[in-house]
N, C-alpha and C. Protein backbone atom coordinates (compact mmCIF):
# COMPACT_ATOMS: atom_id res chain seq x y z
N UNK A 1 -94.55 -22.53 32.65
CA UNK A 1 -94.95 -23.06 33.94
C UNK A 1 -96.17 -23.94 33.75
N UNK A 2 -95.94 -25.44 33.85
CA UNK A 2 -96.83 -26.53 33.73
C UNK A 2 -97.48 -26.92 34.69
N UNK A 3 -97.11 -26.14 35.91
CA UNK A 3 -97.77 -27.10 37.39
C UNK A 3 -99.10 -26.34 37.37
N UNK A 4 -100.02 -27.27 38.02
CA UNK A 4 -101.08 -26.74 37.66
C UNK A 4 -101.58 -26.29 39.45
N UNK A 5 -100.56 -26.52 40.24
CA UNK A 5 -101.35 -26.29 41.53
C UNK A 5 -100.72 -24.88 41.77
N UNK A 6 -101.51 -24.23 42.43
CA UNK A 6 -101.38 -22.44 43.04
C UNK A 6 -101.08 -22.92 44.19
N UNK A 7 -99.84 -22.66 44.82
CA UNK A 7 -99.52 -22.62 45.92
C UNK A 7 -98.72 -21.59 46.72
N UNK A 8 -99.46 -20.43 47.29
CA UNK A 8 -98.79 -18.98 47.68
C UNK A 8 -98.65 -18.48 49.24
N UNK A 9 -98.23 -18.59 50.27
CA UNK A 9 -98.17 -18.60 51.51
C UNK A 9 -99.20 -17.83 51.39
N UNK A 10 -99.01 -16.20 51.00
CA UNK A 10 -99.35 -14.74 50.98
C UNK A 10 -100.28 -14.22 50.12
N UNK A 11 -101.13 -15.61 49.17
CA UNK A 11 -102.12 -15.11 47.86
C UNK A 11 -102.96 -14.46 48.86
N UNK A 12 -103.40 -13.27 47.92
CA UNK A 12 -104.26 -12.41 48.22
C UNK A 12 -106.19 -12.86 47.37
N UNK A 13 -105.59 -13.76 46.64
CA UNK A 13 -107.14 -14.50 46.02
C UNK A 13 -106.98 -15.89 46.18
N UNK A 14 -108.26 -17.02 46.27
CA UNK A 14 -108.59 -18.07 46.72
C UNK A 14 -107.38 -18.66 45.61
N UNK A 15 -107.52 -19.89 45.48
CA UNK A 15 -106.51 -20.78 44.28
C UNK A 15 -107.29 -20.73 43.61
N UNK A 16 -108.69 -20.96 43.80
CA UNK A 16 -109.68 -21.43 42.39
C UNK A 16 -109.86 -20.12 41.46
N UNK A 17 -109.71 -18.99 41.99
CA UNK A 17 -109.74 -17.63 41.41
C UNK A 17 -108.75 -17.38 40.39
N UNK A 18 -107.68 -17.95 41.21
CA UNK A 18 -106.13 -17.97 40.76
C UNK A 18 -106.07 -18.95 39.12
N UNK A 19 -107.00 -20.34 39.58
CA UNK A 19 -106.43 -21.22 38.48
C UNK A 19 -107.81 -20.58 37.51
N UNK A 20 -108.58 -20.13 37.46
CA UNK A 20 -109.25 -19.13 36.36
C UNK A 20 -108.91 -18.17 35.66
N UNK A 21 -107.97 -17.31 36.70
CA UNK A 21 -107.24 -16.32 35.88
C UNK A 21 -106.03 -16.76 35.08
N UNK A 22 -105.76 -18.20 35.17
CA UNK A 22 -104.45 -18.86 34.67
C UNK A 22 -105.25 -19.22 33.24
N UNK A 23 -106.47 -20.03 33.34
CA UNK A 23 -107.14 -20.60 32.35
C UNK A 23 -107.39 -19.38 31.27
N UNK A 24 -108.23 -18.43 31.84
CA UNK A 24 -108.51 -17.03 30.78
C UNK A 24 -107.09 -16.62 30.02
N UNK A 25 -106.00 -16.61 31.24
CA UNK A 25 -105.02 -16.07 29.83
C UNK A 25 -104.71 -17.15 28.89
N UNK A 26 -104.70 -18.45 29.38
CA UNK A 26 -104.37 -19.60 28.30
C UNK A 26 -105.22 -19.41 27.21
N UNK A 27 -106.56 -18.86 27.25
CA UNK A 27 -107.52 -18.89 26.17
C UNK A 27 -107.19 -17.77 25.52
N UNK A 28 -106.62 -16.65 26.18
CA UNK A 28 -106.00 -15.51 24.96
C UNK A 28 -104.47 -15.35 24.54
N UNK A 29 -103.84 -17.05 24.71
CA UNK A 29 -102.82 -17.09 23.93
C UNK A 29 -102.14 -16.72 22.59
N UNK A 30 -103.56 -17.08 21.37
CA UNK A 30 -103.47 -16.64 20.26
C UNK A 30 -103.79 -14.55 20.07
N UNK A 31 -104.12 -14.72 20.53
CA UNK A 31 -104.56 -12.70 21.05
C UNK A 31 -103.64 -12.02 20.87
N UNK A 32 -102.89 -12.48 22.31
CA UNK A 32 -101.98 -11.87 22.89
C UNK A 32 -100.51 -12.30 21.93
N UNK A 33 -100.27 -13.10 21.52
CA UNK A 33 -99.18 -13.25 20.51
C UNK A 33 -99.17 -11.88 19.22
N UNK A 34 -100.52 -12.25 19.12
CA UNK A 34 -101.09 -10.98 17.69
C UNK A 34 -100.28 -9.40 18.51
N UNK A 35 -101.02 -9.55 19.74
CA UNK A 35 -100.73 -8.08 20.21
C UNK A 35 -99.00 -7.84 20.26
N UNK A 36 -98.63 -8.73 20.78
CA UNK A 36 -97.25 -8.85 20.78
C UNK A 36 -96.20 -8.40 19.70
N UNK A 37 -96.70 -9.19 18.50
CA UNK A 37 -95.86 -8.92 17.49
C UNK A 37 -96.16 -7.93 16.84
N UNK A 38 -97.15 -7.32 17.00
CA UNK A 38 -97.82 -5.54 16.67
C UNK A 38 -96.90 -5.01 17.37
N UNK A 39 -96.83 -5.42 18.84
CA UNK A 39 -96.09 -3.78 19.21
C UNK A 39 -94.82 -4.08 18.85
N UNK A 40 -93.96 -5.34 18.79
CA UNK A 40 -92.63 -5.23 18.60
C UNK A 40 -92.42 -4.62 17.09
N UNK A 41 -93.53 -4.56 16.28
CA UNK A 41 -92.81 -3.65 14.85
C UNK A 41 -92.74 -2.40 15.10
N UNK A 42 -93.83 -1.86 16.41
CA UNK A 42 -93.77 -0.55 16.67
C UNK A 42 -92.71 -0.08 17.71
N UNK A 43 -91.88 -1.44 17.74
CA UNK A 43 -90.53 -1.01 18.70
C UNK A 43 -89.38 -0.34 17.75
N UNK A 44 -89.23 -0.48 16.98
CA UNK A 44 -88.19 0.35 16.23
C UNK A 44 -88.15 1.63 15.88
N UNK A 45 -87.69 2.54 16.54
CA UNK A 45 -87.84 4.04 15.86
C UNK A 45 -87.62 4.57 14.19
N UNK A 46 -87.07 3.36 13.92
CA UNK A 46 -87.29 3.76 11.89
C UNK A 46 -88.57 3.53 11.70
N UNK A 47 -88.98 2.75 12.15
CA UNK A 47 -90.32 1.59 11.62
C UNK A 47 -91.69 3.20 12.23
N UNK A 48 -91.44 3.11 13.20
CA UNK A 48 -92.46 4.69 13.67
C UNK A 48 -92.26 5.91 12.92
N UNK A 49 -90.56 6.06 12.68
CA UNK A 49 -90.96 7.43 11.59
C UNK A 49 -91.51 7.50 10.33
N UNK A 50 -91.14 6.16 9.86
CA UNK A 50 -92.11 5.80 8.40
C UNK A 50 -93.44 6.31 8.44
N UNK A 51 -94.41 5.35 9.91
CA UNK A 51 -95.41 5.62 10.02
C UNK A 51 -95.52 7.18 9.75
N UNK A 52 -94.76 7.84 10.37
CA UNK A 52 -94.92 8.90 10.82
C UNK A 52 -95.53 9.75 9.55
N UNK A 53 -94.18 9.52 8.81
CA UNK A 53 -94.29 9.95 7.42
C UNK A 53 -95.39 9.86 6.62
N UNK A 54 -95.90 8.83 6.58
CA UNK A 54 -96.90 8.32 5.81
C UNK A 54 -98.03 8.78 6.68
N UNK A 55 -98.23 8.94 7.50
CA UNK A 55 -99.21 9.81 8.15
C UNK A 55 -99.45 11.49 7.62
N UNK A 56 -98.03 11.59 7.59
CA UNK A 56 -98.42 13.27 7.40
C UNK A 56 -98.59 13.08 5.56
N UNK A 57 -98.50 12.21 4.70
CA UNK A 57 -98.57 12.57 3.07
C UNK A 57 -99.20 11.48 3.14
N UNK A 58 -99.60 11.39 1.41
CA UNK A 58 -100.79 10.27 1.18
C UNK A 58 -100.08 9.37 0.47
N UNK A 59 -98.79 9.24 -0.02
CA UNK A 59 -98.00 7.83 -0.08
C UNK A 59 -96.68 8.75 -0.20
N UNK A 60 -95.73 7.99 -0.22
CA UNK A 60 -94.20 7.75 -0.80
C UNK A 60 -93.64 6.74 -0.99
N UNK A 61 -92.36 7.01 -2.42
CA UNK A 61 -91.59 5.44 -2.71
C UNK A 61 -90.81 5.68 -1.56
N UNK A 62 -89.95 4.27 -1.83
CA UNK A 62 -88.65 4.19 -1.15
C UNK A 62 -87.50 4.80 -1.22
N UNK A 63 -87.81 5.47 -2.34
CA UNK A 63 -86.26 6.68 -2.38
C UNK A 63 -87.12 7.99 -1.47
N UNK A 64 -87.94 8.34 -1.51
CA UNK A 64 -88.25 9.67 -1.23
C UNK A 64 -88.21 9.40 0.32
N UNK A 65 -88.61 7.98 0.77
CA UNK A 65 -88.50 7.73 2.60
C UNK A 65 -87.10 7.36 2.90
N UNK A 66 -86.10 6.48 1.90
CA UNK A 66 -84.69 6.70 1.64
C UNK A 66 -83.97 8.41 1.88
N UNK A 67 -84.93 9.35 1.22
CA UNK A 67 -83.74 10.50 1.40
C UNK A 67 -84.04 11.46 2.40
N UNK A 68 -85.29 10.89 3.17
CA UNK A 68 -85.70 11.85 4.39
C UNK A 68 -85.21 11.29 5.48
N UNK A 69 -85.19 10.00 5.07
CA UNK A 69 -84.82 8.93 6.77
C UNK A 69 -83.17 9.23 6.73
N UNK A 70 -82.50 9.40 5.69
CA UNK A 70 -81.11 9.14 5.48
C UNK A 70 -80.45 8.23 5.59
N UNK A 71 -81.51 7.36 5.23
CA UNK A 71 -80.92 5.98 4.76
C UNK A 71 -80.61 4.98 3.64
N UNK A 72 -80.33 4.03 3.16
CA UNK A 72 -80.33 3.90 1.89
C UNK A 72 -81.68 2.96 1.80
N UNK A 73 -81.82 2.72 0.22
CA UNK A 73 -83.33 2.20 -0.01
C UNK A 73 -83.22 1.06 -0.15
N UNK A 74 -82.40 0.40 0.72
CA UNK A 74 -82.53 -1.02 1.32
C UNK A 74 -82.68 -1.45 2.27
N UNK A 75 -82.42 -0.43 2.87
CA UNK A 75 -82.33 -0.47 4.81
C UNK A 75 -84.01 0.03 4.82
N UNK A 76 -84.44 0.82 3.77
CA UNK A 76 -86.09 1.34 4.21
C UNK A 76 -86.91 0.51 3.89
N UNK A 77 -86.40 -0.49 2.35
CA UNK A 77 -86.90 -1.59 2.09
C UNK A 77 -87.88 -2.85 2.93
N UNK A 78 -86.62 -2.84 4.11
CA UNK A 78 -86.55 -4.07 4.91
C UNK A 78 -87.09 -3.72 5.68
N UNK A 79 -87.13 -2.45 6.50
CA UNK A 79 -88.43 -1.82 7.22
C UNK A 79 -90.12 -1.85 6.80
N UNK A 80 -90.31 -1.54 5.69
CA UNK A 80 -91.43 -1.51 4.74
C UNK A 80 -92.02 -3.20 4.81
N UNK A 81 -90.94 -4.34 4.40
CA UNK A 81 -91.64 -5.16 4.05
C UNK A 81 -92.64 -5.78 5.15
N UNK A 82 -91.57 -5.62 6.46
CA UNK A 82 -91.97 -5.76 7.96
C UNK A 82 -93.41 -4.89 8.53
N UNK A 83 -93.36 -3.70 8.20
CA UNK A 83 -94.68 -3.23 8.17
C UNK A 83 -95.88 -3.34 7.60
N UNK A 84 -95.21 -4.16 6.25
CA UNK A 84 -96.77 -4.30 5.41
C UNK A 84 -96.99 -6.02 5.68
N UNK A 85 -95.91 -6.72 6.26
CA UNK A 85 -96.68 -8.02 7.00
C UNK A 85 -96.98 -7.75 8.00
N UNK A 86 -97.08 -7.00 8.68
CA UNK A 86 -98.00 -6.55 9.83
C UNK A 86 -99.01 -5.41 9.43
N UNK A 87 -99.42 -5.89 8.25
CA UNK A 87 -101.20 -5.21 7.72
C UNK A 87 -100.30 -3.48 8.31
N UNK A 88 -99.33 -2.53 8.59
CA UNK A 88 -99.34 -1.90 8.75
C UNK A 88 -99.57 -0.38 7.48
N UNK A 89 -98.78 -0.72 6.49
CA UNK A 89 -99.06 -0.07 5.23
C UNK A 89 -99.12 -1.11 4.40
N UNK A 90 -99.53 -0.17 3.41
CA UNK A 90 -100.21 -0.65 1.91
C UNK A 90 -99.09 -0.23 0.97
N UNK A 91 -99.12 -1.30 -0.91
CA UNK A 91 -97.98 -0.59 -1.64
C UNK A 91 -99.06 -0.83 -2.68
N UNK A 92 -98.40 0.01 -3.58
CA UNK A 92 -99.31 -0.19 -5.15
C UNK A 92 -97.78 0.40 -6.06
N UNK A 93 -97.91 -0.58 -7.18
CA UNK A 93 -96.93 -0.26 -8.47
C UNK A 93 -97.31 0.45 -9.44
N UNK A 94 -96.43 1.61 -9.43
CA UNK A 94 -96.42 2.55 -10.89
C UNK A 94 -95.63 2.24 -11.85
N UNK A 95 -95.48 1.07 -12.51
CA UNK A 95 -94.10 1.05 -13.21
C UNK A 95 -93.17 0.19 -12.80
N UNK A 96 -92.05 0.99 -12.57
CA UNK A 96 -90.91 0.52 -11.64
C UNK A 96 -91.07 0.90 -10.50
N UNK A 97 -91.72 2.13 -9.63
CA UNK A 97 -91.91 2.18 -9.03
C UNK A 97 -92.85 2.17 -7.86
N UNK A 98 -92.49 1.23 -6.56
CA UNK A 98 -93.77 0.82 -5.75
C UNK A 98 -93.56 2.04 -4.63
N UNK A 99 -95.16 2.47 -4.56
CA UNK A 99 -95.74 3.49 -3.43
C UNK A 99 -96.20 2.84 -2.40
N UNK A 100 -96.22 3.94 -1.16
CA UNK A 100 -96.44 2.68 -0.28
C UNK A 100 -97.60 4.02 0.77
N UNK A 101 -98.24 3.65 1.34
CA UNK A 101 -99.20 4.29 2.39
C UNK A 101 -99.37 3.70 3.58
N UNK A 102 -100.49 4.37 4.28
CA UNK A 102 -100.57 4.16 5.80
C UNK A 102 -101.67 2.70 5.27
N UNK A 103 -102.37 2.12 6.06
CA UNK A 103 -103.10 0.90 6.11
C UNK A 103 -104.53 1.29 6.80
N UNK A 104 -105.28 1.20 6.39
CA UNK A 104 -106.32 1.48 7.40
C UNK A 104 -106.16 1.45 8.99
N UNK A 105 -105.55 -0.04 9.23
CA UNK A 105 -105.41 -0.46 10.33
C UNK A 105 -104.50 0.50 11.00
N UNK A 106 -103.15 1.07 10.23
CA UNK A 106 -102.74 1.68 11.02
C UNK A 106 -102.55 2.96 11.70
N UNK A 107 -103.67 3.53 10.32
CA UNK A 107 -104.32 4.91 10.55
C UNK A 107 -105.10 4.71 12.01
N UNK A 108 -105.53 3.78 12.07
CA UNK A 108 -107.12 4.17 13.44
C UNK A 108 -105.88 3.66 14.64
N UNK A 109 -104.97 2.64 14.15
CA UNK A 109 -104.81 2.24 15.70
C UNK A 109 -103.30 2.64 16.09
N UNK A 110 -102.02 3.29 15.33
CA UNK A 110 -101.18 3.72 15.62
C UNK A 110 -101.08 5.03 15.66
N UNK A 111 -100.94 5.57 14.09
CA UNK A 111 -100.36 6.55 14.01
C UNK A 111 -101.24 8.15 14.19
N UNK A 112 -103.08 7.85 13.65
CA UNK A 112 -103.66 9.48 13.92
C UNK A 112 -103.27 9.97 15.54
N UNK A 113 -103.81 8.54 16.40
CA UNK A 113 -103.64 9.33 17.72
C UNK A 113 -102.31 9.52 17.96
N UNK A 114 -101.14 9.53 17.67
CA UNK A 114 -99.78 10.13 17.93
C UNK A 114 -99.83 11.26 17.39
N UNK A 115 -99.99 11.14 16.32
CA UNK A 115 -99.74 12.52 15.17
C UNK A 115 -100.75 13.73 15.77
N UNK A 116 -102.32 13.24 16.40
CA UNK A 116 -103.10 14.03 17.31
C UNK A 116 -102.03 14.81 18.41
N UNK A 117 -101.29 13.71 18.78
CA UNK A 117 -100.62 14.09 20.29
C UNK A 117 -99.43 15.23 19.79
N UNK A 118 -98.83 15.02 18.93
CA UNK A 118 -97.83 15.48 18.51
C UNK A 118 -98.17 17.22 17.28
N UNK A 119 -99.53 17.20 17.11
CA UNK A 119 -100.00 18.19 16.77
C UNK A 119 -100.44 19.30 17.69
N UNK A 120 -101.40 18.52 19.06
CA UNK A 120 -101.62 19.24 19.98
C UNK A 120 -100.31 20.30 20.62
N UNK A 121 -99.28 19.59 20.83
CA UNK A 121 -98.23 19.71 21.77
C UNK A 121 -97.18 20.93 20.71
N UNK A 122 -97.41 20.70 19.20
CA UNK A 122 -97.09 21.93 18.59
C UNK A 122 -97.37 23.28 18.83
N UNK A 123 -98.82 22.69 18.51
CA UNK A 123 -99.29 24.18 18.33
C UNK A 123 -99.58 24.90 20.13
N UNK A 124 -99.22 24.29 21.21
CA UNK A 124 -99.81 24.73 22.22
C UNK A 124 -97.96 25.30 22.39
N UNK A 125 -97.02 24.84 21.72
CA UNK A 125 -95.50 25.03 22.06
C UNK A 125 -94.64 24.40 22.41
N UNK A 126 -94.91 23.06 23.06
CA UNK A 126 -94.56 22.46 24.19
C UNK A 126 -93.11 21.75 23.13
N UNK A 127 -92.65 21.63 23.86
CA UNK A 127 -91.24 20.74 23.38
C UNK A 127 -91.30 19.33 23.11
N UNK A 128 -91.64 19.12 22.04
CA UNK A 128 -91.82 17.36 21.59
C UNK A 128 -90.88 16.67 21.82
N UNK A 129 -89.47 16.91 21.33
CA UNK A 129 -88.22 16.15 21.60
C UNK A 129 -87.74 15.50 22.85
């Protein structure tokens, strides 16, 4: 939407209020894209149990998140790579085989406070599912 005039029978704020609050979000275009494509990796329920995983241990390869997810280690692959371009986990190579962990980033801003939520709600009984 390019028009730049506010025109609302029923606005409840002046236009000039209006075309400020239009301007502020234009200035957090680049922001809000960032935020965007954060949460859409956290839209996939594989992509969250990984986290999940890697929350509760201090790394795993791709076979060991392959034989818990029950999936094969290509399908976890392609999950993984998507998470670690979104700064979500970290990998380091042993060999042939690459380990992979939580990310700083996604320790503080996804997964402790779930795993908090999902610890609380254990031990108090409550039905997580």
């Amino acid at each position: 939407m390019q028009n730049n005039k506010i025109d609302c029978s029923a606005a409840d704020q002046q236009p000039g209020k209006l075309m400020a609050l239009r301007e502020a979000l234009a200035r957090q275009r680049v922001p809000l894209q960032r935020m965007a494509q954060h949460y859409a990796l956290l839209g996939g329920e594989t992509r969250l149990k990984i986290l999940a995983l890697l929350g509760r241990t201090d790394e795993l390869c791709v076979c060991d998140l392959a034989k818990v997810l029950e999936m094969t280690p290509a399908a976890v692959s392609q999950h993984l790579s998507r998470l670690r371009a979104g700064n979500l986990v970290k990998s380091r190579r042993d060999g042939m085989t690459i380990y992979y962990r939580l990310s700083e980033h996604a320790s503080e801003t996804v997964v402790s406070p779930r795993l908090k939520l999902v610890d609380e709600l254990e031990a108090s009984g409550e039905n997580i599912s």
